[in-house]
C-alpha atoms as a PDB file:
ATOM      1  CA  UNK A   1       0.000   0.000   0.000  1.00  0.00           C
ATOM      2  CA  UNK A   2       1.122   3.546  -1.083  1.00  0.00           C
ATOM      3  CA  UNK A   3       1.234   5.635   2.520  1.00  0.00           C
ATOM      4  CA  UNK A   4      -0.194   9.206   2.228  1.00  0.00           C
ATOM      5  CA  UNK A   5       3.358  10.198   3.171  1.00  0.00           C
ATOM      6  CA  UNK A   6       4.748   8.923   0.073  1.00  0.00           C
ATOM      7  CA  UNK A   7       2.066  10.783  -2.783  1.00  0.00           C
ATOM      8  CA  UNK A   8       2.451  13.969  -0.806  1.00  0.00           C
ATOM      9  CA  UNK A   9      -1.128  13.901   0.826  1.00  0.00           C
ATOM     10  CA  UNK A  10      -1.883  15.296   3.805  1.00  0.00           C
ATOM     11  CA  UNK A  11      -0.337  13.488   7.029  1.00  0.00           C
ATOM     12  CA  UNK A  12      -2.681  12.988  10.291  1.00  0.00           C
ATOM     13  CA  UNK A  13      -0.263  14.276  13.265  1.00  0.00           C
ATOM     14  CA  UNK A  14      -0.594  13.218  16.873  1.00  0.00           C
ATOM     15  CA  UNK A  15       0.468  15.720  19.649  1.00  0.00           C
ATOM     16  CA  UNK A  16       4.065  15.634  19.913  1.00  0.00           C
ATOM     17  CA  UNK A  17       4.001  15.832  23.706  1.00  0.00           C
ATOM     18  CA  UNK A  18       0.962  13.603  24.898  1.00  0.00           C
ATOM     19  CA  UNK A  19       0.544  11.588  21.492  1.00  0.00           C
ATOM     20  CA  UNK A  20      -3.138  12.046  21.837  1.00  0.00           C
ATOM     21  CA  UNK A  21      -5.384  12.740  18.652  1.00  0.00           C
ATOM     22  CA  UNK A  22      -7.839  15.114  20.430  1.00  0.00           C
ATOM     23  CA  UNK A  23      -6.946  18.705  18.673  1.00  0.00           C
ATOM     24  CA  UNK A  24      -9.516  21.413  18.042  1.00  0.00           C
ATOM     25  CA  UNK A  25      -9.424  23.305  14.859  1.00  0.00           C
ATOM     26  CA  UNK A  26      -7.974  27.024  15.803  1.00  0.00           C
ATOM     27  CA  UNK A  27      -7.861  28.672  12.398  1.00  0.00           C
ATOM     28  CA  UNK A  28      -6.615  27.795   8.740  1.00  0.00           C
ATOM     29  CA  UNK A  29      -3.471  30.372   7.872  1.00  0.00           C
ATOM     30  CA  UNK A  30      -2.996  31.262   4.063  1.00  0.00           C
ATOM     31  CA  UNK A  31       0.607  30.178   4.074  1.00  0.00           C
ATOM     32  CA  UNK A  32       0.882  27.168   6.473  1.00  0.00           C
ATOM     33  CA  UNK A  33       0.755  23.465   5.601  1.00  0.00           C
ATOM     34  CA  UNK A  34      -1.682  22.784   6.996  1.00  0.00           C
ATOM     35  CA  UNK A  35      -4.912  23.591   9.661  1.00  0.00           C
ATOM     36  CA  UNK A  36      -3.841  25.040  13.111  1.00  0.00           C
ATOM     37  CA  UNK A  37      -4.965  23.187  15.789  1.00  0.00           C
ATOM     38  CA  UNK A  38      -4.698  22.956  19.549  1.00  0.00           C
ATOM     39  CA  UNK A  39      -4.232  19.767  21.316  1.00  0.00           C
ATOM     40  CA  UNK A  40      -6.965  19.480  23.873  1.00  0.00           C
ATOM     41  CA  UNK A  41      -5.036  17.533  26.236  1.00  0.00           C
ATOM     42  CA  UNK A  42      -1.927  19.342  27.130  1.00  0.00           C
ATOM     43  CA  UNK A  43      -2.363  22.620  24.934  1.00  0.00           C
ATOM     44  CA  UNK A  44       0.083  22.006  22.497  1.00  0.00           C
ATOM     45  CA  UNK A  45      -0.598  24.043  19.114  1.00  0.00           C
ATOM     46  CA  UNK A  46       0.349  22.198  15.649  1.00  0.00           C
ATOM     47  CA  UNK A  47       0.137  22.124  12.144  1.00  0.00           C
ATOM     48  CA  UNK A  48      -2.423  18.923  11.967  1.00  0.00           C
ATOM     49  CA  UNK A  49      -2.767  17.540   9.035  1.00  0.00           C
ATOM     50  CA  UNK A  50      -0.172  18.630   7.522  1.00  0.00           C
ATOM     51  CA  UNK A  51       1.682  18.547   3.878  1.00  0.00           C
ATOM     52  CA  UNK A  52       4.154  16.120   3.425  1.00  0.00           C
ATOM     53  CA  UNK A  53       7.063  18.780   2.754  1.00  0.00           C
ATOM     54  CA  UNK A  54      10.217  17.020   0.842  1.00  0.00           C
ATOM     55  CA  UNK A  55      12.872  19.348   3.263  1.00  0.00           C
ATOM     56  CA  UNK A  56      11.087  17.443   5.934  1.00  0.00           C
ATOM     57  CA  UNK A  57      12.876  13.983   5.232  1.00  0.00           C
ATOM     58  CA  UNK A  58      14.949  12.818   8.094  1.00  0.00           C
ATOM     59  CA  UNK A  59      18.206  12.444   5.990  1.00  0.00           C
ATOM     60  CA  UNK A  60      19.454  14.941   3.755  1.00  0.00           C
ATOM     61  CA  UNK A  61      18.827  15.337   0.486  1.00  0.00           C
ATOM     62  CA  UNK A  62      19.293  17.108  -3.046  1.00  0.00           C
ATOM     63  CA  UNK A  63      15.437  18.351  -2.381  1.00  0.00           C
ATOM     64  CA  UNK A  64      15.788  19.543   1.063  1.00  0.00           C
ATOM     65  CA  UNK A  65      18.690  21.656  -0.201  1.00  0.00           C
ATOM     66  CA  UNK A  66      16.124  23.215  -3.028  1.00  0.00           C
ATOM     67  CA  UNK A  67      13.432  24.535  -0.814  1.00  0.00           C
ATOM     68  CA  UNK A  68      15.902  25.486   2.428  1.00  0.00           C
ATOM     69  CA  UNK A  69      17.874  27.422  -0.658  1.00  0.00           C
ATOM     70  CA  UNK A  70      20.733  27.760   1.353  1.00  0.00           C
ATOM     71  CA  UNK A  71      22.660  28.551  -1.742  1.00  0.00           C
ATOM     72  CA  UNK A  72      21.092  30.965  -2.844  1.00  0.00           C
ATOM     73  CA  UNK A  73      19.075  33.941  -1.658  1.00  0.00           C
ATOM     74  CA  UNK A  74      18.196  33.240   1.716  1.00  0.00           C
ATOM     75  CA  UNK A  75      21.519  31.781   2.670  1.00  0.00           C
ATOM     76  CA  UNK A  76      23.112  35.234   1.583  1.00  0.00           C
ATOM     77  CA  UNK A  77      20.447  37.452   3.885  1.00  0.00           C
ATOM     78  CA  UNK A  78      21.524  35.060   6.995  1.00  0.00           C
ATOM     79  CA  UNK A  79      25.018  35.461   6.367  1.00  0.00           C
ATOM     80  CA  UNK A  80      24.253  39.315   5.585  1.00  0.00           C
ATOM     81  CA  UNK A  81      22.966  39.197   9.433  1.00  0.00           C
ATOM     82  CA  UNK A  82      25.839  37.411  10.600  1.00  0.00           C
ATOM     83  CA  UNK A  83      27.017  40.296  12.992  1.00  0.00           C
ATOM     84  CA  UNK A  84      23.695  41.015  14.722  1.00  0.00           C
ATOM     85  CA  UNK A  85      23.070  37.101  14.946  1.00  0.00           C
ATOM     86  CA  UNK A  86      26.482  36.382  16.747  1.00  0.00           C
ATOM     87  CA  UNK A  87      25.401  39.480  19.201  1.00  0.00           C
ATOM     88  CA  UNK A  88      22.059  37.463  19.989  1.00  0.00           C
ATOM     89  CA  UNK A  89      24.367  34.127  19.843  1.00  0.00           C
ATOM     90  CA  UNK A  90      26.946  35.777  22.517  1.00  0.00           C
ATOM     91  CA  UNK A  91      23.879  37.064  25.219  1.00  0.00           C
ATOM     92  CA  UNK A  92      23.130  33.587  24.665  1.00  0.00           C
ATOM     93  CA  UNK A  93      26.460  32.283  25.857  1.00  0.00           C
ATOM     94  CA  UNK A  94      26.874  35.333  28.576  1.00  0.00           C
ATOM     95  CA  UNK A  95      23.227  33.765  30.046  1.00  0.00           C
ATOM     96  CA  UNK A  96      24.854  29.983  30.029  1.00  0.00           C
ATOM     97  CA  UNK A  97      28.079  30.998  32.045  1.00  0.00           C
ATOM     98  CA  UNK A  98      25.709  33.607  34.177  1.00  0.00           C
ATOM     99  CA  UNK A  99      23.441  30.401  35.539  1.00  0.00           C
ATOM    100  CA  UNK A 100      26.474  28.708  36.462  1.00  0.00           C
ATOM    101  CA  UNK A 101      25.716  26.106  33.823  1.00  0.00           C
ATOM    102  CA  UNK A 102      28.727  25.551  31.887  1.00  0.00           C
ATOM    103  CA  UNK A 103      31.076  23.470  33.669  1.00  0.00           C
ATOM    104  CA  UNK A 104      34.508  25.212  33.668  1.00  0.00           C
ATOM    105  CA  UNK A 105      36.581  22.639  34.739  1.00  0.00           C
ATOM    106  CA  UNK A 106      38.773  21.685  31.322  1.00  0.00           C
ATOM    107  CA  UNK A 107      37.500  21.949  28.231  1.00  0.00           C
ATOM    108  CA  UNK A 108      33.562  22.477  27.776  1.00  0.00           C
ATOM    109  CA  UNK A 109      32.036  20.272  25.143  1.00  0.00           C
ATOM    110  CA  UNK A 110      28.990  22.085  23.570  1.00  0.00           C
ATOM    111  CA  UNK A 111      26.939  20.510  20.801  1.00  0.00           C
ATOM    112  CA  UNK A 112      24.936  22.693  18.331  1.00  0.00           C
ATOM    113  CA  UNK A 113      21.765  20.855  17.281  1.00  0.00           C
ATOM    114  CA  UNK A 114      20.616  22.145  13.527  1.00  0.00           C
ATOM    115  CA  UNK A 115      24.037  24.403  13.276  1.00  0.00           C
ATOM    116  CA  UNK A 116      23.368  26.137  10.156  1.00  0.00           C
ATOM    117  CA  UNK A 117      26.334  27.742   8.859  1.00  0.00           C
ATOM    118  CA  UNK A 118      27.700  27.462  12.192  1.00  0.00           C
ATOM    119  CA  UNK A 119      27.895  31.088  13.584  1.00  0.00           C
ATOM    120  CA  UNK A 120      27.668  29.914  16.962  1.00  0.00           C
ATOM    121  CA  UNK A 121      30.236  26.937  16.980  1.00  0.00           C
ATOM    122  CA  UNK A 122      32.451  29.751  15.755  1.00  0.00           C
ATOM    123  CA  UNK A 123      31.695  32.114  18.796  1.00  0.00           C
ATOM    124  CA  UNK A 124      32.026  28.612  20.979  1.00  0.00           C
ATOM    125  CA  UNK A 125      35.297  28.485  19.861  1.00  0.00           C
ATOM    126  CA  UNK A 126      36.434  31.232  20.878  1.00  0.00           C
ATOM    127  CA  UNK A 127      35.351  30.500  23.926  1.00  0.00           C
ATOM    128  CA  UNK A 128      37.667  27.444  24.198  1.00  0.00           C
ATOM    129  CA  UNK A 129      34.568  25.255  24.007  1.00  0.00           C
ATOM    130  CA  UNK A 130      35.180  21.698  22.221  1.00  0.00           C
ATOM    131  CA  UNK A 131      32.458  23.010  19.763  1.00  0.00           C
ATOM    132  CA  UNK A 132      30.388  20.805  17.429  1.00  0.00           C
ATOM    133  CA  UNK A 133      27.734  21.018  15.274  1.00  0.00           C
ATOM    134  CA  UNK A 134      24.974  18.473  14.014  1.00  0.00           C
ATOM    135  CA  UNK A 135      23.158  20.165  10.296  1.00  0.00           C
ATOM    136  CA  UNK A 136      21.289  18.268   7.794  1.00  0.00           C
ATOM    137  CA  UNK A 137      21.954  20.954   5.139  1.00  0.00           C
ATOM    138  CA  UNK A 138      24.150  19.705   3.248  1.00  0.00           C
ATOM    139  CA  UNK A 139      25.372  23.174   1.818  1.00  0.00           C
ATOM    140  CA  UNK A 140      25.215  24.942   5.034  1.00  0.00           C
ATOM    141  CA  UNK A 141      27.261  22.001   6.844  1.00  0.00           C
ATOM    142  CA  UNK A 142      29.764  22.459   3.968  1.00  0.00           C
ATOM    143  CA  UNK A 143      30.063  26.717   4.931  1.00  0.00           C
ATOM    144  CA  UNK A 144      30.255  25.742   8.506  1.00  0.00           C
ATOM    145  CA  UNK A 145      32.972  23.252   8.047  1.00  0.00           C
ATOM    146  CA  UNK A 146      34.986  24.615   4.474  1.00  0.00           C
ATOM    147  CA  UNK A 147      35.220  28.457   5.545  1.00  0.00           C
ATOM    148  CA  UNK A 148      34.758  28.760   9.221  1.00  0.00           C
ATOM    149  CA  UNK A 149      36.691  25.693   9.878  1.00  0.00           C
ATOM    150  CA  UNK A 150      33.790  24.523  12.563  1.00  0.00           C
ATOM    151  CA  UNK A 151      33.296  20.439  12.865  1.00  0.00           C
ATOM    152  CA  UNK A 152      29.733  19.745  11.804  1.00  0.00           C
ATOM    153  CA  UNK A 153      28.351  15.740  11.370  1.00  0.00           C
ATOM    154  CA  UNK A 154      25.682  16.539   8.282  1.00  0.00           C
ATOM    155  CA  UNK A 155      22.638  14.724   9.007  1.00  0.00           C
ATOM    156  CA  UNK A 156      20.985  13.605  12.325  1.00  0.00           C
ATOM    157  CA  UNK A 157      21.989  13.478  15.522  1.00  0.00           C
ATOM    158  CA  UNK A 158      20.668   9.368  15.708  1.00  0.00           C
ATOM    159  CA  UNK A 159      23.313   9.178  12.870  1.00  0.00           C
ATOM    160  CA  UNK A 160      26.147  10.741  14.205  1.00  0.00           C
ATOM    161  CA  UNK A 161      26.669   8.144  17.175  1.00  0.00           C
ATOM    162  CA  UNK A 162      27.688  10.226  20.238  1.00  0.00           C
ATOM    163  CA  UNK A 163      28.789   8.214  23.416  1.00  0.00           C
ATOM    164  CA  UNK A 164      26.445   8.744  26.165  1.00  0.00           C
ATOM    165  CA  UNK A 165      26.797  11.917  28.268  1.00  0.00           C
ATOM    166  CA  UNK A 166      29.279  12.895  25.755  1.00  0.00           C
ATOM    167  CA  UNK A 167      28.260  16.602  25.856  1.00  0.00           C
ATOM    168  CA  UNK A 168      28.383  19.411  28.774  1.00  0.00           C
ATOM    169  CA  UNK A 169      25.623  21.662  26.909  1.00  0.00           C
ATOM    170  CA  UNK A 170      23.462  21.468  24.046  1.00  0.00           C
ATOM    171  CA  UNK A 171      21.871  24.466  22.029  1.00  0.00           C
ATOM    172  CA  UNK A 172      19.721  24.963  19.152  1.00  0.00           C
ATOM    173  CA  UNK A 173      18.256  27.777  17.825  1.00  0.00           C
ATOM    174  CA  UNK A 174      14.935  28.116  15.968  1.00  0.00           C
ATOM    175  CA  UNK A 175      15.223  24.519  15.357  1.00  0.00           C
ATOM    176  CA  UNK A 176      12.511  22.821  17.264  1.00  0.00           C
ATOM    177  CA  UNK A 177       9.963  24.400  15.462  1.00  0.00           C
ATOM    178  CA  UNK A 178      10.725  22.526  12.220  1.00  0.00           C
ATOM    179  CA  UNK A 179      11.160  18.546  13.410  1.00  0.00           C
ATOM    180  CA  UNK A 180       8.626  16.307  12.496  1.00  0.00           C
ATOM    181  CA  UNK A 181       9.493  14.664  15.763  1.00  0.00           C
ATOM    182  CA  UNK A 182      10.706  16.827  18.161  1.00  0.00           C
ATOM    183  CA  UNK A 183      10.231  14.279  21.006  1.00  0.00           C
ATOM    184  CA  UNK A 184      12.670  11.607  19.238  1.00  0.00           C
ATOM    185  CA  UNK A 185      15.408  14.198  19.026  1.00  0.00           C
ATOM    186  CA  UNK A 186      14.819  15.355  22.418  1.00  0.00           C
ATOM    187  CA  UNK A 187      15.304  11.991  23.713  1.00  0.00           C
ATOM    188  CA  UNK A 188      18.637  11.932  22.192  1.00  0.00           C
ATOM    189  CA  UNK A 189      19.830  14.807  23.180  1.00  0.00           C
ATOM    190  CA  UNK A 190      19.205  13.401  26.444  1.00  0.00           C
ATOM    191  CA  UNK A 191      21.088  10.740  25.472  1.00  0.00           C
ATOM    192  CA  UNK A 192      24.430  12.205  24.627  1.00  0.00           C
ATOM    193  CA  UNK A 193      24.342  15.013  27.472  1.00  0.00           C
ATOM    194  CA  UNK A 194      26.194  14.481  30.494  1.00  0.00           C
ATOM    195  CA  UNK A 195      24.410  13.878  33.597  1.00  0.00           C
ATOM    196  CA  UNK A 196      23.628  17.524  34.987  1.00  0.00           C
ATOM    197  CA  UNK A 197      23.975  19.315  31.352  1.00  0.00           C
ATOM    198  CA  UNK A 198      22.311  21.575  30.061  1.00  0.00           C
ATOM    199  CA  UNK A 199      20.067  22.270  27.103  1.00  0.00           C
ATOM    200  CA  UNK A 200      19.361  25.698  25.914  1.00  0.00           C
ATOM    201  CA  UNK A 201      16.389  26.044  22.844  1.00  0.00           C
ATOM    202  CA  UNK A 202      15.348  29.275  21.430  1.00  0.00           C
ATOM    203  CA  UNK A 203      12.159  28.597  19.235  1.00  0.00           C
ATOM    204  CA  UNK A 204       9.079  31.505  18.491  1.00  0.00           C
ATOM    205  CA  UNK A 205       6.612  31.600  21.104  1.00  0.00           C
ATOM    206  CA  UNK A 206       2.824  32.294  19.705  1.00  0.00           C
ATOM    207  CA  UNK A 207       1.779  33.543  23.843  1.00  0.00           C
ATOM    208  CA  UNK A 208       2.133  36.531  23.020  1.00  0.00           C
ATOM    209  CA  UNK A 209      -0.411  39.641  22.641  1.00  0.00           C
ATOM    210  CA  UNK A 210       0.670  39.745  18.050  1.00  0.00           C
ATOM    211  CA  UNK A 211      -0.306  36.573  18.169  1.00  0.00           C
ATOM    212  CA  UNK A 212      -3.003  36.813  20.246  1.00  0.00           C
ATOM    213  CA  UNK A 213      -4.174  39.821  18.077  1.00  0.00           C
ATOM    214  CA  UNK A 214      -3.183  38.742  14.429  1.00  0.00           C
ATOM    215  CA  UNK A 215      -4.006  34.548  14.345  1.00  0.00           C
ATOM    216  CA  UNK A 216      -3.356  33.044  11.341  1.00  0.00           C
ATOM    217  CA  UNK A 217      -1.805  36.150   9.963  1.00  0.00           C
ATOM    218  CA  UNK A 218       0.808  36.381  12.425  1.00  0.00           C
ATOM    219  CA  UNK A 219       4.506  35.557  11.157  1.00  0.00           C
ATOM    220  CA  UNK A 220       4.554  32.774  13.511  1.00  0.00           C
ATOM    221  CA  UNK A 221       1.824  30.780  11.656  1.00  0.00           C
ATOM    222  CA  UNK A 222       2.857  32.334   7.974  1.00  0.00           C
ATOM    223  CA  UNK A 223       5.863  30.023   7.320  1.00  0.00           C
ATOM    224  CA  UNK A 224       5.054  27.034   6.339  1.00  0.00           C
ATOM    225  CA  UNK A 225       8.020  24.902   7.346  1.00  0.00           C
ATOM    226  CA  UNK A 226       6.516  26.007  10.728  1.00  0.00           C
ATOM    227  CA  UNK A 227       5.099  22.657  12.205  1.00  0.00           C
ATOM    228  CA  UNK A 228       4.662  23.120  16.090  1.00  0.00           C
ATOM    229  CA  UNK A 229       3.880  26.596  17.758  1.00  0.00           C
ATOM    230  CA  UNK A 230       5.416  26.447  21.449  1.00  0.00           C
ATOM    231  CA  UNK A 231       4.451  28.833  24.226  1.00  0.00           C
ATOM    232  CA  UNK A 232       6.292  28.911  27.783  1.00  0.00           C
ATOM    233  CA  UNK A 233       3.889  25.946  29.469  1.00  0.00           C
ATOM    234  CA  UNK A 234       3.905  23.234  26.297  1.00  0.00           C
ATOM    235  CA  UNK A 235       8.048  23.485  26.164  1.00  0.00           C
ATOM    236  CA  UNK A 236       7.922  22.935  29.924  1.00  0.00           C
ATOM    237  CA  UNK A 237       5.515  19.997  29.124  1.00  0.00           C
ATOM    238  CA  UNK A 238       7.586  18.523  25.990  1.00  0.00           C
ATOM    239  CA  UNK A 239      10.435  18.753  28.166  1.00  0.00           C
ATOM    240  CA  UNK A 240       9.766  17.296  31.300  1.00  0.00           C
ATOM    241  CA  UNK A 241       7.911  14.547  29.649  1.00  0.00           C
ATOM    242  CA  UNK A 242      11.717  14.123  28.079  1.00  0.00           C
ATOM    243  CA  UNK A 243      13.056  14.006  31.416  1.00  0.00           C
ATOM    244  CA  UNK A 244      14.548  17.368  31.752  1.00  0.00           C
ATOM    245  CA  UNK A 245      14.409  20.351  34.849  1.00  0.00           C
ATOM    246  CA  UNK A 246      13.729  23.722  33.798  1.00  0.00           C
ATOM    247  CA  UNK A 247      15.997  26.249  35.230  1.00  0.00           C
ATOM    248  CA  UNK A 248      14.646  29.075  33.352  1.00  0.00           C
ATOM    249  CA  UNK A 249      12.762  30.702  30.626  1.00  0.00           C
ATOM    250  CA  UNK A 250      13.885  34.155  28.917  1.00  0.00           C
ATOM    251  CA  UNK A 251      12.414  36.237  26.544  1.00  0.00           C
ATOM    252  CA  UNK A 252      15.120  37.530  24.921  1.00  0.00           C
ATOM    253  CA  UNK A 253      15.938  41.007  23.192  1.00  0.00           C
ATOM    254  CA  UNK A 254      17.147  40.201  19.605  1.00  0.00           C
ATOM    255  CA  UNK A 255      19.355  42.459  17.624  1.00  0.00           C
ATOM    256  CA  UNK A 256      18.037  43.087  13.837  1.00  0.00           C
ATOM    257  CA  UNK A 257      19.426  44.882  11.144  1.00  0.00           C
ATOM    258  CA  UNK A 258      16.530  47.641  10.000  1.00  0.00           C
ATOM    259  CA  UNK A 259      17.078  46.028   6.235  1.00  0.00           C
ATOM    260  CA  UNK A 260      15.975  42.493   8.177  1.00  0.00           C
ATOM    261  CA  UNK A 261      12.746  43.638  10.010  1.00  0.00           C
ATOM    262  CA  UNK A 262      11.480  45.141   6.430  1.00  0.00           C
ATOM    263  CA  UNK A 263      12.486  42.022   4.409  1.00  0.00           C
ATOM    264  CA  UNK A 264      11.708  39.231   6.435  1.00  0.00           C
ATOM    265  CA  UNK A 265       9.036  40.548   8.971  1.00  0.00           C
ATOM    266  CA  UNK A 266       7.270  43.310   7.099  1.00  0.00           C
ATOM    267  CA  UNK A 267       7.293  42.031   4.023  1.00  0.00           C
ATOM    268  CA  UNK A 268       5.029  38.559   5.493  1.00  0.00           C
ATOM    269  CA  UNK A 269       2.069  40.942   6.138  1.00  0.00           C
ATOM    270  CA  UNK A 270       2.359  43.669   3.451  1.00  0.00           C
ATOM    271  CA  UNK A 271       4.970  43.469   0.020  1.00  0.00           C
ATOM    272  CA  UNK A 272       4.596  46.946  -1.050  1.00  0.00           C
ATOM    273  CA  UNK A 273       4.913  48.551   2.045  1.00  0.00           C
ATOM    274  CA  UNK A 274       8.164  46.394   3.099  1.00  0.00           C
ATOM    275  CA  UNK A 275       9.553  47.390  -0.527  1.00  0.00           C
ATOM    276  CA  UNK A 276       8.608  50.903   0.294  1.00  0.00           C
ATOM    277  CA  UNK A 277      10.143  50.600   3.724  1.00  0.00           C
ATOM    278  CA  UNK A 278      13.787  49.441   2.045  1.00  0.00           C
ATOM    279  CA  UNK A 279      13.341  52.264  -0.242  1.00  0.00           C
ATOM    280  CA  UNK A 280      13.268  54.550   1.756  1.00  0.00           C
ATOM    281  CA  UNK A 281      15.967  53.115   4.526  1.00  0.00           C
ATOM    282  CA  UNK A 282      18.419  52.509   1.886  1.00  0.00           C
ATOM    283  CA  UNK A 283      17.923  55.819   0.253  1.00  0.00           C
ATOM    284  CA  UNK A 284      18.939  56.957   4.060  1.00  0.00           C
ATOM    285  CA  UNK A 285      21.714  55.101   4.435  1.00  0.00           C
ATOM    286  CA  UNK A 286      20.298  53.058   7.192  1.00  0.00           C
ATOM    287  CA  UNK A 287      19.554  49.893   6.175  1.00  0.00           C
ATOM    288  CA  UNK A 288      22.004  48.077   8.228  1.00  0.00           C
ATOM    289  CA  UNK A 289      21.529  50.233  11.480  1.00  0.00           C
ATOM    290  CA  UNK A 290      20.853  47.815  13.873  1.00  0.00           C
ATOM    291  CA  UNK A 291      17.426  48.031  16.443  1.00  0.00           C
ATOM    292  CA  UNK A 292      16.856  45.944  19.750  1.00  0.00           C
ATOM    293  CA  UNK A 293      13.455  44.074  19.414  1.00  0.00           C
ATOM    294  CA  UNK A 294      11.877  42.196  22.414  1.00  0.00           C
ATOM    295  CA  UNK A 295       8.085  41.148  21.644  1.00  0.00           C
ATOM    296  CA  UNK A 296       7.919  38.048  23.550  1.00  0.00           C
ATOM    297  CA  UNK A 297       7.760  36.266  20.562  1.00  0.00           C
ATOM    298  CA  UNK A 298      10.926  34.388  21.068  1.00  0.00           C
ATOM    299  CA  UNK A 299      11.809  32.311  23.962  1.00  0.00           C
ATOM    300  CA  UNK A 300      15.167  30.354  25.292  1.00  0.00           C
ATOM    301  CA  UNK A 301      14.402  27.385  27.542  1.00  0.00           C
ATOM    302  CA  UNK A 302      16.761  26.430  29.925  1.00  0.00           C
ATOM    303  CA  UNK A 303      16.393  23.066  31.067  1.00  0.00           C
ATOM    304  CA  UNK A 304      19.268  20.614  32.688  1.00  0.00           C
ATOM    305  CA  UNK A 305      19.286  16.592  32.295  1.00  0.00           C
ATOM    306  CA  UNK A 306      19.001  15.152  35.806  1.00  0.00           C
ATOM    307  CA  UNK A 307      22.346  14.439  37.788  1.00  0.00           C
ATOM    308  CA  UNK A 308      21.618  10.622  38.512  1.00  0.00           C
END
């Protein structure tokens, strides 16, 4: 039998932290994959059912490559944020040594879960960290590793065969929204951090008054590789049903290029205004001027794996 996986139909999701198939519909955005829904369980917002996306395979391939477009123009507007990114990457750091997390007895080891072009194994680095990075990108594990020198396993962490309790810390950034499974990977993360690490995930969080406010039109739930919408109690949930403590959850100011907020957040609700917007910046001189942005709608989790 063909699966509905395999044609591209629609896929029927369970929640992702109770595994229950009890969701009511919330509303039906223009540009996700799917119907928003809400688990009725444990609160958990999803994409339900939801497009079967080729970049969604959990190996890499040729087609993943095509719609992340790494290559091309999206790759160069990340790298074109590079400075303000490492700014946010470096608070993140500041926050890790600040809660006493990162063991600094010898050399840390600090694992970056979905890596990217590996900004942040870079800044790890420099911090003497043992740094490494886990990307299924093929072309953006090949930046990471060719020109910033960073070492970066491409494909999943299942494939890369840690040892247990291998790692001191693991981060990801704006990762966990994207997994088709994000309780597999959590479980081995547990797996390779050492007893008493920590884990630190930034992902959007949709409780927040834009959300609120906007629905389906908010940014949040206008990307469609967007499949799970987390607010402060469902990553508490996901995670402690992983096994993890929480030590603390931030909502932290991010640091954007003006050129940025027009081109990737304006432009979602409104094209001529956001072209207008750069027109008018750049004829200024001031589309790289950088702005501090805190809306809530991002959130970094800190949680630690158990001692014993």
């Amino acid at each position: 039998m063909t699966s509905s996986a395999a044609i591209g139909l629609p896929q029927q999701v369970r929640c992702a932290i109770c595994k229950e198939d009890n969701a009511t519909l919330l509303f039906r955005p223009p540009r996700a994959c799917g119907p928003i829904v809400r688990c009725r369980r444990c609160g958990l917002v999803y994409v339900n059912p939801r497009e079967s996306n080729p970049w969604l395979a959990q190996r890499p391939s040729p087609e993943r490559n095509v719609v992340l477009d790494w290559q091309g123009e999206c790759f160069q507007r990340y790298l074109a944020e590079a400075e303000w990114k490492e700014q946010n990457f470096r608070a993140t750091w500041q926050r890790l040594v600040g809660l006493g997390l990162v063991p600094w007895r010898g050399t840390v080891r600090v694992l970056d879960f979905g890596c990217g072009p590996g900004l942040f194994l870079r800044l790890a680095s420099e911090q003497g960290a043992e740094a490494h990075g886990i990307e299924p990108d093929t072309s953006a594990a090949r930046y990471a590793q060719q020109v910033l020198g960073q070492v970066v396993f491409n494909g999943m962490l299942h494939d890369a065969e840690f040892p247990d309790g291998y790692f001191d810390a693991v981060v990801s950034f704006q990762v966990f929204e994207h997994l088709p499974d994000p309780a597999s990977e959590l479980g081995e993360i547990a797996r390779v951090l050492h007893p008493a690490g920590l884990l630190a995930i930034d992902v959007p969080n949709v409780d927040n008054l834009a959300c609120r406010v906007l629905r389906g039109y908010h940014r949040h739930f206008a990307t469609p590789q967007h499949l799970w919408f987390y607010s402060p109690a469902t990553m508490r949930r996901l995670l402690e049903h992983a096994g993890f403590e929480i030590v603390a959850i931030d909502f932290p100011t991010r640091h954007l290029s003006l050129e940025h907020v027009c081109r990737h957040h304006a432009a979602m609700y409104n094209q001529r205004v956001a072209h207008l917007m750069v027109s008018i910046l750049s004829h200024l001189g001031l589309l790289k001027t950088s702005v501090a942005i805190n809306l809530r709608d991002v959130m970094c989790v800190y949680a630690r794996k158990p001692a014993s």
